[in-house]
N, C-alpha and C. Protein backbone atom coordinates (compact mmCIF):
# COMPACT_ATOMS: atom_id res chain seq x y z
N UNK A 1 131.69 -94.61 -11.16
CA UNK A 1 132.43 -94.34 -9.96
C UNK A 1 131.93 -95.27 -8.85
N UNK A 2 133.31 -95.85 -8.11
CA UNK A 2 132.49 -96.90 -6.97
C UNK A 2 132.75 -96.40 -5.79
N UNK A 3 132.15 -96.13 -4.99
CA UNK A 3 131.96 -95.54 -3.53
C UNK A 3 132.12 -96.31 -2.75
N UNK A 4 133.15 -96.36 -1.69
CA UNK A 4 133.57 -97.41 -0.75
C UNK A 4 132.48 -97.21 0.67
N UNK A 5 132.08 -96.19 0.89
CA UNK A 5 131.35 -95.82 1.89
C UNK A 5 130.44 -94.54 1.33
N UNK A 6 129.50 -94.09 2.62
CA UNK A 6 128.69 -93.44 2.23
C UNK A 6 129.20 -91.94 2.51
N UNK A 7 130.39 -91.56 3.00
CA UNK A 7 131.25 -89.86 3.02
C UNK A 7 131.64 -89.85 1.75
N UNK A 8 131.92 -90.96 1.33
CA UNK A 8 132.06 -91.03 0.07
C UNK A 8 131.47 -90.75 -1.08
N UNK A 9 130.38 -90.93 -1.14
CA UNK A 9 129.36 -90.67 -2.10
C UNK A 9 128.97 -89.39 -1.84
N UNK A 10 128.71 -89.32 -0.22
CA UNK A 10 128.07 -87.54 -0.53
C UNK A 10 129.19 -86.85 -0.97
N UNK A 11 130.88 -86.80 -0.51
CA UNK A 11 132.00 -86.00 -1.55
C UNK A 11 132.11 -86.17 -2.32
N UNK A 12 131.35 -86.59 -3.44
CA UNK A 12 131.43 -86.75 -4.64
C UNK A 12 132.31 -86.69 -5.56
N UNK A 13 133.77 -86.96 -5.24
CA UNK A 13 135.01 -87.21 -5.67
C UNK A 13 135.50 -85.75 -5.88
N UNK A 14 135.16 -84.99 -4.95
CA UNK A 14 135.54 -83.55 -4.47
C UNK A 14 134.97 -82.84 -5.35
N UNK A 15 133.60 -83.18 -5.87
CA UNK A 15 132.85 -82.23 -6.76
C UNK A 15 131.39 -82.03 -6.14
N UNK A 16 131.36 -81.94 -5.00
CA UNK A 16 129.72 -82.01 -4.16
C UNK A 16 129.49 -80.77 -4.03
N UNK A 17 130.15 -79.69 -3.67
CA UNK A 17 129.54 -78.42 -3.61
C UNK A 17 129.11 -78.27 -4.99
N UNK A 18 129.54 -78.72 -5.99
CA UNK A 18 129.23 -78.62 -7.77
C UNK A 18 127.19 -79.24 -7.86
N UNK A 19 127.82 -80.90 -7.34
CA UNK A 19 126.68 -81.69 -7.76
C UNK A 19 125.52 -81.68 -6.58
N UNK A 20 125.59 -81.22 -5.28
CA UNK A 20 124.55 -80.74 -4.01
C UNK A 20 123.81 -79.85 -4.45
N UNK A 21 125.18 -78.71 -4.51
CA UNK A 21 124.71 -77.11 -4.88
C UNK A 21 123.20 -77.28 -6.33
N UNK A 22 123.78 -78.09 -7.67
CA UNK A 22 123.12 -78.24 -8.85
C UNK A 22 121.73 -78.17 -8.45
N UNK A 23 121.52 -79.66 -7.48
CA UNK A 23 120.42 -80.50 -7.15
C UNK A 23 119.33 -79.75 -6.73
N UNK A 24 120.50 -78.71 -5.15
CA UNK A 24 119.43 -77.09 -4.45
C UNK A 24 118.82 -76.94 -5.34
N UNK A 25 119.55 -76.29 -6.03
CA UNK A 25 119.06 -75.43 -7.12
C UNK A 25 117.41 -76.05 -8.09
N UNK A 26 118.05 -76.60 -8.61
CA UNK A 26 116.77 -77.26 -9.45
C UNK A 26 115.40 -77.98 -8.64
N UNK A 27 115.71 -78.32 -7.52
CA UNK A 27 114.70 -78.53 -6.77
C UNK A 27 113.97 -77.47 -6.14
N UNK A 28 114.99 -76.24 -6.26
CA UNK A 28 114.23 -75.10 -5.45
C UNK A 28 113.35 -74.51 -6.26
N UNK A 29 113.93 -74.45 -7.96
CA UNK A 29 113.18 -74.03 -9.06
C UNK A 29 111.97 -75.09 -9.06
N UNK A 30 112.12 -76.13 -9.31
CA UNK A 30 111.01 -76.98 -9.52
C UNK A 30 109.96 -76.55 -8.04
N UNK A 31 110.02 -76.46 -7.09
CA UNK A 31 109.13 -76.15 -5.90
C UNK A 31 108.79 -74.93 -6.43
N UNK A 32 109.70 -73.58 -6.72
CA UNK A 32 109.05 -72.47 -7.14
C UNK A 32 107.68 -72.43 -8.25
N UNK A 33 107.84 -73.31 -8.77
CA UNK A 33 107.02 -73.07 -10.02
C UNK A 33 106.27 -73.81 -10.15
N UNK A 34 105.86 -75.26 -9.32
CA UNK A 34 104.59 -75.32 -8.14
C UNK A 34 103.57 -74.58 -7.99
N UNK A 35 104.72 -73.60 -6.79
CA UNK A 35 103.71 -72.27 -6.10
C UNK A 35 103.66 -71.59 -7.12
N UNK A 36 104.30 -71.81 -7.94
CA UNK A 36 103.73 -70.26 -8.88
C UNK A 36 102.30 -70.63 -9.77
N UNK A 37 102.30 -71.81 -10.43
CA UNK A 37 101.54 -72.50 -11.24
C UNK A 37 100.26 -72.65 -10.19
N UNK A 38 100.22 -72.46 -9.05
CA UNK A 38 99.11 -72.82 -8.28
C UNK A 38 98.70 -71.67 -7.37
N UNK A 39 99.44 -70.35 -7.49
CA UNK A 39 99.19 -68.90 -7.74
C UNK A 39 98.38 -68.61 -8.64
N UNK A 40 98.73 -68.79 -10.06
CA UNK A 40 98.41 -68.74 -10.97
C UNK A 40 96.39 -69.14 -11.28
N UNK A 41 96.56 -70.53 -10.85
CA UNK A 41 95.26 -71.34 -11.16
C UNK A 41 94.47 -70.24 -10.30
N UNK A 42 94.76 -69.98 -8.66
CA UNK A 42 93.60 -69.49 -8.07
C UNK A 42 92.90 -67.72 -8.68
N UNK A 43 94.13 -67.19 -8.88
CA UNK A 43 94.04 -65.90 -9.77
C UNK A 43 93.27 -66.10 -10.74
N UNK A 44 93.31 -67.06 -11.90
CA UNK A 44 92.69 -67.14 -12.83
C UNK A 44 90.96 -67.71 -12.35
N UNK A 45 91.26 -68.70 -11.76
CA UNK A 45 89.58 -69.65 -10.95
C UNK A 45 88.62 -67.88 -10.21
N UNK A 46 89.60 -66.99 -9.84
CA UNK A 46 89.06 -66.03 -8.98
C UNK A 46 88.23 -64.84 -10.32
N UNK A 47 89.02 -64.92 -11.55
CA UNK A 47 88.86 -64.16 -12.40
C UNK A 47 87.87 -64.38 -12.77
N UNK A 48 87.45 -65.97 -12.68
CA UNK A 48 86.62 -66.73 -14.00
C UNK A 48 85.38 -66.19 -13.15
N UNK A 49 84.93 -66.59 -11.79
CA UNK A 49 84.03 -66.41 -11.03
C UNK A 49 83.29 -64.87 -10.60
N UNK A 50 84.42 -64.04 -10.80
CA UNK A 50 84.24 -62.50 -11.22
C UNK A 50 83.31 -62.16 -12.36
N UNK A 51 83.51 -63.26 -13.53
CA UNK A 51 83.14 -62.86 -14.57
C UNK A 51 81.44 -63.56 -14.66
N UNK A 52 81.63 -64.95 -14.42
CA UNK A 52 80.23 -65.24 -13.88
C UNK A 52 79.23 -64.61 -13.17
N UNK A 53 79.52 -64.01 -12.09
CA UNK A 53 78.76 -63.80 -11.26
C UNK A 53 77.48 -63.07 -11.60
N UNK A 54 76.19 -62.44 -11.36
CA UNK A 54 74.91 -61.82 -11.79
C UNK A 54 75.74 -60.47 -11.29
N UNK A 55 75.28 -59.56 -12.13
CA UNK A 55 75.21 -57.75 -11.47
C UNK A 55 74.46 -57.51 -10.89
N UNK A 56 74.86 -57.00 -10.24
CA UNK A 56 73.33 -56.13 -9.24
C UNK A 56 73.48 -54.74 -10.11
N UNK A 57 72.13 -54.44 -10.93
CA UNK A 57 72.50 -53.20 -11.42
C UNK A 57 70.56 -53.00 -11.16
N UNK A 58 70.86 -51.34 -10.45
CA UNK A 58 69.50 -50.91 -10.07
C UNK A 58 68.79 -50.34 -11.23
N UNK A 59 67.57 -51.11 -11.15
CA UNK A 59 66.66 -50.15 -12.47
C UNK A 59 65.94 -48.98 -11.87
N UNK A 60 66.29 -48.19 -12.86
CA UNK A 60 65.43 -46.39 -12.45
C UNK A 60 64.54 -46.43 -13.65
């Protein structure tokens, strides 16, 4: 497809709410799962350090 101008290209031969909307989308997923994957790491880094740590356990 050749685009004479640039209204042009973003209407995407009257399919842009189709191919914009797509783009939202998958970019919003791809950002979601980012934050999620880096949710994830600190939860787990927080777990690991839980598990390390010395007890304080009192001797009687």
């Amino acid at each position: 497809m050749i685009w004479e101008n640039w209204s042009d290209f973003f209407a995407m031969g009257g399919y842009a709410l189709y191919v914009w909307g797509s783009l939202l989308v998958v970019f919003a997923f791809m950002a979601g799962e980012v934050l999620l994957v880096g949710a994830r790491k600190k939860t787990i880094l927080q777990q690991i350090r839980h598990v390390r740590e010395p007890r304080n356990r009192s001797k009687s």
